[in-house]
Protein backbone atom coordinates (compact mmCIF):
# COMPACT_ATOMS: atom_id res chain seq x y z
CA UNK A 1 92.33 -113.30 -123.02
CA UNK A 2 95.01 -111.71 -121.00
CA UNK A 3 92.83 -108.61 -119.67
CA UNK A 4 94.62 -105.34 -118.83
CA UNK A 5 91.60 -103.11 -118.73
CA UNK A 6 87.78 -103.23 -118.77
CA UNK A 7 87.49 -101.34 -121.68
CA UNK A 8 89.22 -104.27 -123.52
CA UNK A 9 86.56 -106.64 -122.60
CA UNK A 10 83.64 -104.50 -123.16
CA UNK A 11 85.28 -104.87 -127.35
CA UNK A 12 85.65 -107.95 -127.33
CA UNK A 13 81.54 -108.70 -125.68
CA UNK A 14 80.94 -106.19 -128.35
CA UNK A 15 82.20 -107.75 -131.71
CA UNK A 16 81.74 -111.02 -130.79
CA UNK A 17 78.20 -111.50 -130.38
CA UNK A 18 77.89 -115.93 -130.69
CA UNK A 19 80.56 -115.88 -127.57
CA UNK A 20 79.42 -118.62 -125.03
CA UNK A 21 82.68 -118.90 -122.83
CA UNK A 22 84.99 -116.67 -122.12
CA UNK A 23 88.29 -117.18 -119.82
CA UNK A 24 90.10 -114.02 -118.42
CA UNK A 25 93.23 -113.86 -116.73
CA UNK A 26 93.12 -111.43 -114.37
CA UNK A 27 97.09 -111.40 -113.46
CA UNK A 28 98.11 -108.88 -115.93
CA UNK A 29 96.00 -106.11 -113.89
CA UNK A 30 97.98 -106.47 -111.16
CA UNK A 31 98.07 -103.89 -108.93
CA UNK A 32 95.01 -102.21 -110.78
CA UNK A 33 92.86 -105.15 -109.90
CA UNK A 34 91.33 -103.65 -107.37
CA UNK A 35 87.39 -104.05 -106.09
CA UNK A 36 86.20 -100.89 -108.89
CA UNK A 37 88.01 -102.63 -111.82
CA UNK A 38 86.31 -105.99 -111.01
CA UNK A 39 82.93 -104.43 -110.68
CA UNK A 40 83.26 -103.22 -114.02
CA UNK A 41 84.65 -106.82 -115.24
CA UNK A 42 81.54 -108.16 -113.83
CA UNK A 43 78.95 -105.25 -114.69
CA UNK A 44 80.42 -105.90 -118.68
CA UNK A 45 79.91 -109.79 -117.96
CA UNK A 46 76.20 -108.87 -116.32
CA UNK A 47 75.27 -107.22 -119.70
CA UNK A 48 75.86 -109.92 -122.61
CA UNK A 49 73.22 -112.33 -122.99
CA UNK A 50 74.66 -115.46 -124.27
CA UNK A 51 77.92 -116.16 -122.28
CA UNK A 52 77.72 -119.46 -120.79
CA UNK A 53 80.73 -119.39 -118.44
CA UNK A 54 82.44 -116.83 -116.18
CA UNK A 55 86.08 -116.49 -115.16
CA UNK A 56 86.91 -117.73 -111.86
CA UNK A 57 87.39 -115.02 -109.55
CA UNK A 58 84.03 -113.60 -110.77
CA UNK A 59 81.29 -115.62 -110.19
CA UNK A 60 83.20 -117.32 -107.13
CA UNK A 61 80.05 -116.68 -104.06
CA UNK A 62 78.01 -114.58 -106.38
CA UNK A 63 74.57 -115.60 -106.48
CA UNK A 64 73.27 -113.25 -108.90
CA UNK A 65 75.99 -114.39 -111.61
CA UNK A 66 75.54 -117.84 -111.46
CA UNK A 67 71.74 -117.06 -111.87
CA UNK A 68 72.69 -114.88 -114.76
CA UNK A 69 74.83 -117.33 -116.38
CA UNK A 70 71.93 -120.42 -115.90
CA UNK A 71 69.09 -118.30 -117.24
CA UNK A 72 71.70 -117.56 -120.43
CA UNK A 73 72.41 -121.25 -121.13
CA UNK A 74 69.04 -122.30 -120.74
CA UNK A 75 67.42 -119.40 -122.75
CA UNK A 76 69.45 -120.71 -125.85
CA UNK A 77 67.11 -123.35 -126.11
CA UNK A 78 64.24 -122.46 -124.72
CA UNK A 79 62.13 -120.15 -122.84
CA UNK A 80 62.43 -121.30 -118.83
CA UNK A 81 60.02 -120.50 -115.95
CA UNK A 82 62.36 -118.89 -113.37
CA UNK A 83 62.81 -120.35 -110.31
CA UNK A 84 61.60 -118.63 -106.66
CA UNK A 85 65.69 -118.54 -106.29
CA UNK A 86 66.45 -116.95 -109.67
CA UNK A 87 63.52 -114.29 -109.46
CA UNK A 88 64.73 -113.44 -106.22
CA UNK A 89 68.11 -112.77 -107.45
CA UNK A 90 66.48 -110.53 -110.56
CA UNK A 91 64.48 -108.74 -108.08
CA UNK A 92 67.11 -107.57 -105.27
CA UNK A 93 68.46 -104.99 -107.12
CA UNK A 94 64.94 -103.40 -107.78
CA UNK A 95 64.07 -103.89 -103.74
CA UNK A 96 67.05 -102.19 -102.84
CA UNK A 97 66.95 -99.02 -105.50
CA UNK A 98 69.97 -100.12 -106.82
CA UNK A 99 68.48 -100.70 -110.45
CA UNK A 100 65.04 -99.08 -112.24
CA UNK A 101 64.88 -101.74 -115.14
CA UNK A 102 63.40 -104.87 -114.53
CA UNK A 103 64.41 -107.52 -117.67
CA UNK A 104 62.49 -110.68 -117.20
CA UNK A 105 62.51 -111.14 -121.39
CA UNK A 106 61.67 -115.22 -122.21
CA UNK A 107 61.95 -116.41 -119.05
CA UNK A 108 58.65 -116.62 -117.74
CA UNK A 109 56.05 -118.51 -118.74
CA UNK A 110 52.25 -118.20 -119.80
CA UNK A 111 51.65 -116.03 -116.25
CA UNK A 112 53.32 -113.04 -114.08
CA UNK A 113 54.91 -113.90 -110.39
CA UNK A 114 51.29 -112.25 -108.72
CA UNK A 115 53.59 -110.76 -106.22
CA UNK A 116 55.62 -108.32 -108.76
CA UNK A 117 54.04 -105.09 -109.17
CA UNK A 118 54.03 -105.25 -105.77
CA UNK A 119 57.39 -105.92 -105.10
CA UNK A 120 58.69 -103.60 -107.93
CA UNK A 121 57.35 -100.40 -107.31
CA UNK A 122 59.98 -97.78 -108.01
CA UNK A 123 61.08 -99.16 -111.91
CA UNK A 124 60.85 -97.15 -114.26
CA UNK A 125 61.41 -99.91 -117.35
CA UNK A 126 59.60 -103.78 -117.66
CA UNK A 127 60.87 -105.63 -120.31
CA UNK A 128 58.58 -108.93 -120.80
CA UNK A 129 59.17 -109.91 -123.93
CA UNK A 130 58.52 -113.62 -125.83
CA UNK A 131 57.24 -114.79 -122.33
CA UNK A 132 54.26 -116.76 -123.49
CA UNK A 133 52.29 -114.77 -121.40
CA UNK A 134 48.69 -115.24 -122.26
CA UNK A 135 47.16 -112.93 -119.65
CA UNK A 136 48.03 -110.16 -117.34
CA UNK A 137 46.64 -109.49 -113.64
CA UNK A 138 44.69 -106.70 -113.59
CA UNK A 139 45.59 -104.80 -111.05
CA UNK A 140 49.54 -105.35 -112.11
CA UNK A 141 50.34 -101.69 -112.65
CA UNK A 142 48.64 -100.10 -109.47
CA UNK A 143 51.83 -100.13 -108.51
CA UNK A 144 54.16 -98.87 -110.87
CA UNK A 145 53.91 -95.17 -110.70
CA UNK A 146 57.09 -94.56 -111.96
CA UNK A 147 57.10 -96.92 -115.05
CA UNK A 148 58.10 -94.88 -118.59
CA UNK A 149 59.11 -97.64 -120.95
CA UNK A 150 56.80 -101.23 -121.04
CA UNK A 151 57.76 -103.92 -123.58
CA UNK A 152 55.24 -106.70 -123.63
CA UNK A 153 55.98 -108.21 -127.60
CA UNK A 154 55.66 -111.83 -128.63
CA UNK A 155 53.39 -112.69 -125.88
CA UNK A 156 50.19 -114.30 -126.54
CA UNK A 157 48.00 -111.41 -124.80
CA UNK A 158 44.61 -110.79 -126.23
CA UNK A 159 43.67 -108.07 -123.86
CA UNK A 160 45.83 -105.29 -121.76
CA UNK A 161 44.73 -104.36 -118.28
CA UNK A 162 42.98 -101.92 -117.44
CA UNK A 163 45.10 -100.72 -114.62
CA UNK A 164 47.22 -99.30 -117.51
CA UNK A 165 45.43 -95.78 -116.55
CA UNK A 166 47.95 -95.83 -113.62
CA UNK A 167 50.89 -95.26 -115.68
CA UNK A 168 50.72 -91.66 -115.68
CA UNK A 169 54.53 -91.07 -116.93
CA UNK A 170 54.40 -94.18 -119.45
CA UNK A 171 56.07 -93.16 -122.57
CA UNK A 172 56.62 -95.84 -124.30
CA UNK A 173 54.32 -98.86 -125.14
CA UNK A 174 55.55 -101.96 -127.18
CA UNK A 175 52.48 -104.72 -127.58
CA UNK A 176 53.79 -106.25 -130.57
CA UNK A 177 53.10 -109.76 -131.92
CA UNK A 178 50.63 -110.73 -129.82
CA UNK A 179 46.89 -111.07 -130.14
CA UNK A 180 44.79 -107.79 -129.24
CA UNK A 181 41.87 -107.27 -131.10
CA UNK A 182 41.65 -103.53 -129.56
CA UNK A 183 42.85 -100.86 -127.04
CA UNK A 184 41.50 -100.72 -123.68
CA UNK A 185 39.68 -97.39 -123.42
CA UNK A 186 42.09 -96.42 -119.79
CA UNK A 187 44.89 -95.86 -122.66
CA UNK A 188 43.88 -92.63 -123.23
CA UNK A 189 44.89 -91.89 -119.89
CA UNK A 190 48.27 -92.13 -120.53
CA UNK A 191 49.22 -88.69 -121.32
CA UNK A 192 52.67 -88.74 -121.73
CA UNK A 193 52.69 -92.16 -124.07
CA UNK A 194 54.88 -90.91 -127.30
CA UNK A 195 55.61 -94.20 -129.20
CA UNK A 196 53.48 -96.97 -129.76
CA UNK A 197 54.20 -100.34 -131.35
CA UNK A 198 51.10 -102.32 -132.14
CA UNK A 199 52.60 -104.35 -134.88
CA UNK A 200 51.29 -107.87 -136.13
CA UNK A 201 48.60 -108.38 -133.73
CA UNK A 202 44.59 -108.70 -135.08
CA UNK A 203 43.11 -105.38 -134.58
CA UNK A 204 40.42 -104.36 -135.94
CA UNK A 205 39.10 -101.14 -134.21
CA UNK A 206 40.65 -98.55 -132.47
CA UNK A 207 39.27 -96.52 -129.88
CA UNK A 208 38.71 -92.94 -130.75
CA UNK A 209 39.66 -91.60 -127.12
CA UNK A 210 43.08 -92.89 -128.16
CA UNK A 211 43.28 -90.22 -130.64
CA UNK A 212 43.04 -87.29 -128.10
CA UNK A 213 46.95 -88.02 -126.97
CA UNK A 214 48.76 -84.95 -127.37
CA UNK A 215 52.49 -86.04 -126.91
CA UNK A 216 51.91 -89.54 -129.52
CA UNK A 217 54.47 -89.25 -131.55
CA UNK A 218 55.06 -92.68 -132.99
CA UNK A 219 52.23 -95.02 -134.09
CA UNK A 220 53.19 -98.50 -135.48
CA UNK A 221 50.25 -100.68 -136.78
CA UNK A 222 51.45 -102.60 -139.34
CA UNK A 223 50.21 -106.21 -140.07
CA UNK A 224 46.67 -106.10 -138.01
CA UNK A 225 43.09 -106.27 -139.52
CA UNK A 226 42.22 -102.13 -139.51
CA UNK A 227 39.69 -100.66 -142.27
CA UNK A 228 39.83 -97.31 -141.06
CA UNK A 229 41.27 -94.70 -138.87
CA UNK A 230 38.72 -92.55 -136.96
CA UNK A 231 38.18 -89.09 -138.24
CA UNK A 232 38.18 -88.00 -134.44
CA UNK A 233 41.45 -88.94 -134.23
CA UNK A 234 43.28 -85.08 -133.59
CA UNK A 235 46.81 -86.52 -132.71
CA UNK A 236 47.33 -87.36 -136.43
CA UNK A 237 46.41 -83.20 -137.61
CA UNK A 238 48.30 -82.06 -134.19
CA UNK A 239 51.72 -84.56 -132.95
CA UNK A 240 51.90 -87.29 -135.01
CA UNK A 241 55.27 -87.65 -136.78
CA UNK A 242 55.18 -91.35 -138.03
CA UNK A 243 52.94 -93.66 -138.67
CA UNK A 244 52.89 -97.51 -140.06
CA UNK A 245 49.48 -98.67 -141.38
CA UNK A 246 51.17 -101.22 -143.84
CA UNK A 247 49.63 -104.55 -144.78
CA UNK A 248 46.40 -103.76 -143.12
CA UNK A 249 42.73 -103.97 -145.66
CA UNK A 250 42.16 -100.13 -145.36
CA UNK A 251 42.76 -98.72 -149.08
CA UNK A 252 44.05 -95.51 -147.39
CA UNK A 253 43.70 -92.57 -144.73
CA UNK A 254 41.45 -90.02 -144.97
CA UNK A 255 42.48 -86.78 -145.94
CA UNK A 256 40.66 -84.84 -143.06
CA UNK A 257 43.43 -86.43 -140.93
CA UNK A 258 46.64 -84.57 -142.72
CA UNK A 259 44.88 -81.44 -144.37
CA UNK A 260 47.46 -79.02 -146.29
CA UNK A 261 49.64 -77.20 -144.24
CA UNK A 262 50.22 -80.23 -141.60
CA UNK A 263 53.84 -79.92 -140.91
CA UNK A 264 54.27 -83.20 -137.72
CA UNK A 265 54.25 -85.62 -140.13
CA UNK A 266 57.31 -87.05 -141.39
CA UNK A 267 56.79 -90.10 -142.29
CA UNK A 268 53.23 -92.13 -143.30
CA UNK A 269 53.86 -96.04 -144.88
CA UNK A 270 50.37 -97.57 -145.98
């Protein structure tokens, strides 16, 4: 690929999504090669998932792509513990303010580094999906003041911590595919939580204090073991505009919980 502007590579990562190598010559930029136009080379490289191999030129003395493109090979076959190295290299740009996402998706295994809420405490997204995780530490959001979107799916979890209270601007919460029987009762203290995705897990119960959030917009509990929905449960008469109860043993929902007139919800799949 003879590249004469970023914008031409950014297509190409786009529409080809099973590339694993990709070679760029770099001489037709000529002049316009300067150190911008390569940071945008690399920042389009630093985004796609599956590339195997850099061009020279890019990765030459760059720890953090070479990390990049090892975690990418090896997460094509499996899911890989990171390394002290590689988690360093993840983490730098969250120590320095440089980044407030923090992707560690299938590269961890069955536990979390102990050190990272602690290291990471100004991100504002943690993306931990199909880790194998089968526990987190409790305390792992004391830190994390700033956190707004948390994807934990595919794990093996069959309890959340309770130091989920502390995320007091979460608004988004994705616990899908794992094993929770329940909600920790400190959920309800996430006031500004608007989506939640609960899908294919075994619960059976839900707490009712969870029904007092007044921003919940989005409730996704499809595939768990629910027989009924709480009649205490205001957020479905007050903000709720969508909600998946499909494939669970309930026959239906209560009427008391969309009397006539309700105009929030949109959509309700049973």
């Amino acid at each position: 690929l003879e590249l004469r502007h970023s914008v031409v590579l950014e297509d190409v990562l786009k529409y080809n999504a099973s590339l694993t190598e990709l070679n760029v010559s770099l001489e037709p930029l000529g002049k316009n090669a300067n150190s911008s136009m390569i940071g945008k080379i690399r920042q389009a490289l630093l985004s796609n998932q599956i590339i195997e191999k850099f061009p020279l030129g890019i990765t030459d003395n760059d720890l953090a792509c070479r990390n990049h493109l090892s975690r990418n090979k090896r997460a094509r076959t499996q899911n890989t513990e990171l390394t002290d190295l590689e988690m360093d290299a993840i983490l730098q740009p969250c120590l320095r303010g440089k980044s407030n996402v923090l992707n560690l998706n299938r590269f961890l295994s069955r536990s979390v580094p102990p050190l990272l809420g602690i290291q990471v405490t100004n991100i504002q997204e943690l993306y931990l999906y199909g880790c194998g995780l089968e526990s987190l530490p409790g305390d792992l959001f004391l830190t994390m003041p700033a956190l707004e979107i948390l994807c934990l799916g595919k794990n093996m979890l069959s309890a959340l911590p309770s130091s989920l209270a502390e995320l007091s601007v979460l608004r988004v919460l994705d616990v899908s595919h794992n094993q929770l029987r329940t909600f920790p009762k400190e959920l309800s203290s996430c006031k500004t939580l608007s989506r939640l995705n609960a899908n294919d897990n075994i619960i059976d119960s839900l707490p009712i204090d969870l029904g007092n959030l007044e921003n919940l917009h989005e409730i996704c509990l499809r595939r768990n073991r629910i027989n009924n929905i709480p009649s205490q449960w205001h957020c479905l008469r007050t903000c709720v505009e969508y909600m998946d109860l499909r494939l669970n043993p309930m026959c239906g929902v209560p009427s008391v919980h969309f009397p006539r007139g309700n105009k929030c919800l949109v959509g309700l799949r049973l």
